[in-house]
Protein backbone atom coordinates (compact mmCIF):
# COMPACT_ATOMS: atom_id res chain seq x y z
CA UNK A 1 -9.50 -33.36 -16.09
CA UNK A 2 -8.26 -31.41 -13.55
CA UNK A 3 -5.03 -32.07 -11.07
CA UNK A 4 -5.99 -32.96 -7.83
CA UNK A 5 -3.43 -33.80 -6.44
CA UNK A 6 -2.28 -33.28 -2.80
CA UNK A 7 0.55 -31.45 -4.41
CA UNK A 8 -1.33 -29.62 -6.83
CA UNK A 9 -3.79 -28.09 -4.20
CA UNK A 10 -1.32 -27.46 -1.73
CA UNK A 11 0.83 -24.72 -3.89
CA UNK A 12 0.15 -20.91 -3.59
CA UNK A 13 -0.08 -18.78 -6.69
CA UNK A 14 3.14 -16.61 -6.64
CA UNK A 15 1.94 -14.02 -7.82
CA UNK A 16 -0.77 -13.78 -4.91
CA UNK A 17 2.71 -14.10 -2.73
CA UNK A 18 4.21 -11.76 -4.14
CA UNK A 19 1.35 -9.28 -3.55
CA UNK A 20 0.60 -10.26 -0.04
CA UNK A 21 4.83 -10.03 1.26
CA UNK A 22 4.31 -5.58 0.11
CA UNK A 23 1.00 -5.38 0.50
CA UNK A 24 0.42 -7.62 3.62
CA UNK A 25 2.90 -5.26 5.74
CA UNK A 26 0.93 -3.00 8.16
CA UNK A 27 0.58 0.26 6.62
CA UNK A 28 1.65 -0.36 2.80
CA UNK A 29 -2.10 -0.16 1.76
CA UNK A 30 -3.08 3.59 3.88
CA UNK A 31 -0.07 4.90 1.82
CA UNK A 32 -0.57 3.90 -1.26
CA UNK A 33 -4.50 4.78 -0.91
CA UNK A 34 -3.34 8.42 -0.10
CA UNK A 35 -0.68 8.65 -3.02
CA UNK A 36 -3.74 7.36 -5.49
CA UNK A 37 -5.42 10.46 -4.72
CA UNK A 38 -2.29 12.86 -5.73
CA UNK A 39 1.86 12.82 -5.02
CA UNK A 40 2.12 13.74 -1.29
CA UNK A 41 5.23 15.67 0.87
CA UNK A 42 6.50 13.54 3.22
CA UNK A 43 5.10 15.35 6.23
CA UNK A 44 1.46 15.51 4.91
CA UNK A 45 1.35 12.03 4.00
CA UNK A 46 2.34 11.16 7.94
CA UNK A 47 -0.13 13.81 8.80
CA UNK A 48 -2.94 11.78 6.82
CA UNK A 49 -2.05 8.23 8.56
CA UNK A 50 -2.65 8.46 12.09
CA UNK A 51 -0.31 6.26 14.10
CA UNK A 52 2.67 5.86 11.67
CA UNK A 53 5.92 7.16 12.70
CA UNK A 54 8.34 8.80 10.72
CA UNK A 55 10.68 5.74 10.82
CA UNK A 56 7.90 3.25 9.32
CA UNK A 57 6.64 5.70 6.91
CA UNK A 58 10.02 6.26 5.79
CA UNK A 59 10.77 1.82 5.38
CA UNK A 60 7.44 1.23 4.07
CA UNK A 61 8.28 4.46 1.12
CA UNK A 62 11.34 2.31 0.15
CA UNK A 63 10.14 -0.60 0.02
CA UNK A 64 7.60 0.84 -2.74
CA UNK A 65 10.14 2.48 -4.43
CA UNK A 66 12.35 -0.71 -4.45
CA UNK A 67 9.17 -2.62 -5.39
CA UNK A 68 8.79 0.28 -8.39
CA UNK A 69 5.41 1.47 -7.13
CA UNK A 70 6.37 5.13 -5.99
CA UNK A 71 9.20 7.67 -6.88
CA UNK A 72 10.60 10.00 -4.53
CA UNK A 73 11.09 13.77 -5.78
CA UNK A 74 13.05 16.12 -4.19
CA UNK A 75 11.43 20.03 -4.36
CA UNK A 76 14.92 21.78 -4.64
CA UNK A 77 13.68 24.73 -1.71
CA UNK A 78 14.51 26.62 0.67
CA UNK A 79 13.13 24.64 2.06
CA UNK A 80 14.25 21.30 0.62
CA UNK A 81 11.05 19.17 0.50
CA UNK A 82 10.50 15.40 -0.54
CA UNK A 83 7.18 14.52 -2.80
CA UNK A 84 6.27 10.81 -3.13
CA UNK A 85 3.93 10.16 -6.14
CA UNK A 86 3.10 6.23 -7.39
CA UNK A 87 4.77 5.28 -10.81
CA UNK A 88 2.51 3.84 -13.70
CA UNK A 89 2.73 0.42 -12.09
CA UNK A 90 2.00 1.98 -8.48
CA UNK A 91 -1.51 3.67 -9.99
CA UNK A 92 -2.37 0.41 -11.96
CA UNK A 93 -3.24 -0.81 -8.60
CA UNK A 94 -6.13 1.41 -8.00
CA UNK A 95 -8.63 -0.93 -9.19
CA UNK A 96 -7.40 -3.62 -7.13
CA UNK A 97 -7.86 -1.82 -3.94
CA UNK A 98 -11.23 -0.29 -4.17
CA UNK A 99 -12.56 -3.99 -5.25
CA UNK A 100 -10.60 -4.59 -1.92
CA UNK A 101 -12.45 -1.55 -0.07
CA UNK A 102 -15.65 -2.23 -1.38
CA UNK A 103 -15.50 -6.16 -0.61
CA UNK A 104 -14.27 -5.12 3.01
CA UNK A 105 -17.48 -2.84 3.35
CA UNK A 106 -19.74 -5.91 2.19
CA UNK A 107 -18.29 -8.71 4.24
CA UNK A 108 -15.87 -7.32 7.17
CA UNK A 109 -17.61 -5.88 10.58
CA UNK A 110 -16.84 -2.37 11.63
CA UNK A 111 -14.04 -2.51 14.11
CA UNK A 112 -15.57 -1.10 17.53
CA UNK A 113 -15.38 1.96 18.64
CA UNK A 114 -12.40 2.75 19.80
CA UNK A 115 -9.97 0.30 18.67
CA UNK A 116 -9.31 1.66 15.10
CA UNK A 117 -10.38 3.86 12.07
């Protein structure tokens, strides 16, 4: 039989917790939806999320390396650039987010016009 108890029901799955303190943070999910697609320079992947700055693009990046999901690469130049491309652990999340996408078609409202994307 199963556990009932008040206990029992009141505990969250860690690993959902675990998900939810990366992926819960405000922009995590644009950027790793546009480094699923291919590994991105710095300045193109700010370019393809409207409204991050520099400064949050550049936390939320190391948190996802720290977290292993992406790996910075430096282009030796002129001109020096910086790639970001996910690691195998980053693209295993793919089908996690586009059952996420398509649920959020099915059941969310589209936010009005105006007020976001």
């Amino acid at each position: 039989m199963a556990d009932h108890s008040e206990q029992t029901c009141r505990r969250v799955d860690v690993g959902i917790s675990r998900v939810f303190e990366l992926f819960g943070k405000r922009w995590t999910g644009p950027i790793v939806s546009v480094l699923l697609q291919r590994p991105v320079h710095f300045a193109e992947l700010r370019r393809a999320i409207p409204g991050i700055s520099e400064r949050m693009l550049s936390d939320r990046l190391s948190e996802l390396g720290a977290a292993g999901l992406v790996i910075r690469e430096v282009d030796e130049g002129p001109p020096l650039r910086v790639a970001y491309r996910l690691t195998e652990a980053g693209a295993a999340m793919e089908p996690a987010l586009k059952e996420l996408g398509r649920w959020a078609d099915t059941y969310l409202a589209e936010p009005e016009p105006g007020t976001g994307c």
